[in-house]
Protein backbone atom coordinates (compact mmCIF):
# COMPACT_ATOMS: atom_id res chain seq x y z
CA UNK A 1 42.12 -42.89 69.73
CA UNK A 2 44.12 -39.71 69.84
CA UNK A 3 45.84 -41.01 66.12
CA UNK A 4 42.23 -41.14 64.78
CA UNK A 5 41.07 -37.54 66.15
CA UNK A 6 44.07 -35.86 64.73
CA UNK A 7 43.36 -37.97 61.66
CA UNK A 8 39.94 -36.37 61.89
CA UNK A 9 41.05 -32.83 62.27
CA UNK A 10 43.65 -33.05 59.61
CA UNK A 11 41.37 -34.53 57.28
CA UNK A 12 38.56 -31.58 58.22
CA UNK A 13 41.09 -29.27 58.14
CA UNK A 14 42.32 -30.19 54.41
CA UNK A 15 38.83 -30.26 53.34
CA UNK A 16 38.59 -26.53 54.72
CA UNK A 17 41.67 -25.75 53.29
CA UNK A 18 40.55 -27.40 50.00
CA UNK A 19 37.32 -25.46 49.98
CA UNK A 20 38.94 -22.27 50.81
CA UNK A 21 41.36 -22.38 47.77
CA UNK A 22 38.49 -24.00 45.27
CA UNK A 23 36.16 -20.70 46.81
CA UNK A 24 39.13 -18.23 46.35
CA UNK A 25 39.81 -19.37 42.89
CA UNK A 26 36.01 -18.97 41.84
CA UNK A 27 35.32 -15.57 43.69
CA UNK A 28 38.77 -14.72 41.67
CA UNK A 29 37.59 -15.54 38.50
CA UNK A 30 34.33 -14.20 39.48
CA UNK A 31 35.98 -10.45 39.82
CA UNK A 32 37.87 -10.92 37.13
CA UNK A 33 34.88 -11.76 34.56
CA UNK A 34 32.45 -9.06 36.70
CA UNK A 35 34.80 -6.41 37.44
CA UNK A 36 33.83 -2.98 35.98
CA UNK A 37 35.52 -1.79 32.98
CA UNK A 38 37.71 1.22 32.44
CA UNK A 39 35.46 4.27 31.41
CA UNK A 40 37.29 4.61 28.53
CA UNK A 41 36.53 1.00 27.54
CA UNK A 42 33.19 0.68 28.73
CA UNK A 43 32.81 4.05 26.15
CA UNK A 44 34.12 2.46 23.36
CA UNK A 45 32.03 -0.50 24.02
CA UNK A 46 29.09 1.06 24.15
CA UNK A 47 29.98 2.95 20.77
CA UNK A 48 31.00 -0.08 19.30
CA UNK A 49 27.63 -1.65 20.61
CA UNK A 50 25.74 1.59 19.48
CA UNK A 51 27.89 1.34 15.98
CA UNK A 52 26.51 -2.55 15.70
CA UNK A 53 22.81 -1.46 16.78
CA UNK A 54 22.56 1.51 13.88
CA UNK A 55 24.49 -1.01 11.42
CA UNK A 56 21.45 -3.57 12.61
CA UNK A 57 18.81 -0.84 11.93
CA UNK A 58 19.90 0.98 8.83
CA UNK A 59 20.02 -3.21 7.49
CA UNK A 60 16.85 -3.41 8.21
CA UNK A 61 14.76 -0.05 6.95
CA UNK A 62 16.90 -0.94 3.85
CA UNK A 63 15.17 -3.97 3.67
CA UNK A 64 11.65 -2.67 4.62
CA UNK A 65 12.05 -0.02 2.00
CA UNK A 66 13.08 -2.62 -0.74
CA UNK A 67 10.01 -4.80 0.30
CA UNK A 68 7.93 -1.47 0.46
CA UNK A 69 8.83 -0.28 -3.07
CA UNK A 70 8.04 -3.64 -4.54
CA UNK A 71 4.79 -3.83 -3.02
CA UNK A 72 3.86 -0.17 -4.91
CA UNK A 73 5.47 -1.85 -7.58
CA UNK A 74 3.34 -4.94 -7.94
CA UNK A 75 0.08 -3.26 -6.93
CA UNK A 76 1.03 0.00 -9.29
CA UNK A 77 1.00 -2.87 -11.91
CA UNK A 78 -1.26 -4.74 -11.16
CA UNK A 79 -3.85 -1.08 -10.78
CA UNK A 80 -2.88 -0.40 -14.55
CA UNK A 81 -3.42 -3.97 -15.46
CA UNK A 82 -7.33 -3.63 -14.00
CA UNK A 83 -7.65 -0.14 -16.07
CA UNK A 84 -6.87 -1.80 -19.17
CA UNK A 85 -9.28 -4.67 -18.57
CA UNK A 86 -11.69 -2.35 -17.57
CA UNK A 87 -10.96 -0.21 -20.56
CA UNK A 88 -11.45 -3.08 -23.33
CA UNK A 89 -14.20 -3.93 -21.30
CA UNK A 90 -16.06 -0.37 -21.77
CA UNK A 91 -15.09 -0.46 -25.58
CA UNK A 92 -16.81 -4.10 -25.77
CA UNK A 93 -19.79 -3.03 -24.09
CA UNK A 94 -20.01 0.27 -26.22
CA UNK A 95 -19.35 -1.09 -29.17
CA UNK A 96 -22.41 -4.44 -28.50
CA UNK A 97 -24.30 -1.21 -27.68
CA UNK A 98 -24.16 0.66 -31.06
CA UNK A 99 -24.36 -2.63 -32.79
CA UNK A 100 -27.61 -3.04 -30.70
CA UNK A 101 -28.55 0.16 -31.41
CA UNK A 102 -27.97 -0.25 -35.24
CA UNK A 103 -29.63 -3.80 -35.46
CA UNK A 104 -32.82 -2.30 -33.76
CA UNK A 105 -32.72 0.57 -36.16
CA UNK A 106 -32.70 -1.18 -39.05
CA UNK A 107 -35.66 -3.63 -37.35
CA UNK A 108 -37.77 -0.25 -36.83
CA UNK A 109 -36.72 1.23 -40.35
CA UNK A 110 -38.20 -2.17 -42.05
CA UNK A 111 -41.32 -2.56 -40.03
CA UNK A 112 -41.84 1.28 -41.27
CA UNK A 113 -41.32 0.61 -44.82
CA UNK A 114 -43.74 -2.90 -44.16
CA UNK A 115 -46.34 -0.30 -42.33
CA UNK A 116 -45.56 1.53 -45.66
CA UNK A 117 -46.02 -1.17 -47.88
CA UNK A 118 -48.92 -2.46 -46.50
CA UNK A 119 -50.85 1.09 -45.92
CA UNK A 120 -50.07 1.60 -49.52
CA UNK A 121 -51.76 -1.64 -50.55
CA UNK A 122 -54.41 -0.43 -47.86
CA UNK A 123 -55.47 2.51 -49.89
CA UNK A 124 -54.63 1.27 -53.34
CA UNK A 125 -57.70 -1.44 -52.57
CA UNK A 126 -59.44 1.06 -51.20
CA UNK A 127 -59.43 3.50 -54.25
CA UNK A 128 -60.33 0.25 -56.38
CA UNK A 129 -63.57 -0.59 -54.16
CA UNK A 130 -64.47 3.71 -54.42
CA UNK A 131 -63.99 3.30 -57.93
């Protein structure tokens, strides 16, 4: 019984021992990976991080700026594009106009001559009935 108690305790005791040096070598590695830097490499780090983070910004006004300056682009064109429709537009409606204007003049300027025509017919029968 004795044989099988020690047995016991040794293997307890290995398992301990086992743990202890599996737990050293993690809390080990855990320093090592968590351990504070140097100041003078936790500066450069954060200038290199800093250095990385303007690199990351100045990439990306660049590209909101190119974006931004096509956009005035496309709607500067596509402004002078609607002021020449508009334009020819204008002329077409001005130019229907005076032919509107031109048709009804010459309508007015032969119903005058017809009122013309006809009141001189008027008073030609009317100086042959007087007569």
């Amino acid at each position: 019984m004795m044989s099988k108690d020690i047995q016991q305790a040794n293997i307890g005791s290995s398992s301990y021992i086992k743990g202890a040096i599996i737990g050293g070598i993690i809390g080990a590695a855990a320093a090592l990976l968590l351990a504070p830097k140097s100041g003078r490499e936790l500066r450069q780090d954060l200038r290199d991080k800093c250095g990385e983070a303007g690199e990351a910004v100045k990439t990306a006004a660049c590209a909101v700026s190119e974006t931004a300056g096509n956009a005035v682009q496309s709607v500067s064109q596509q402004a002078s594009n609607i002021k020449e429709k508009v334009q020819h537009l204008s002329n077409n409606a001005r130019q229907h106009a005076a032919d509107a204007a031109e048709a009804a003049a010459d309508t007015v300027s032969k119903a005058a001559d017809k009122v013309r025509e006809v009141t001189d017919i008027a008073a030609n029968e009317e100086d042959r009935t007087n007569s």
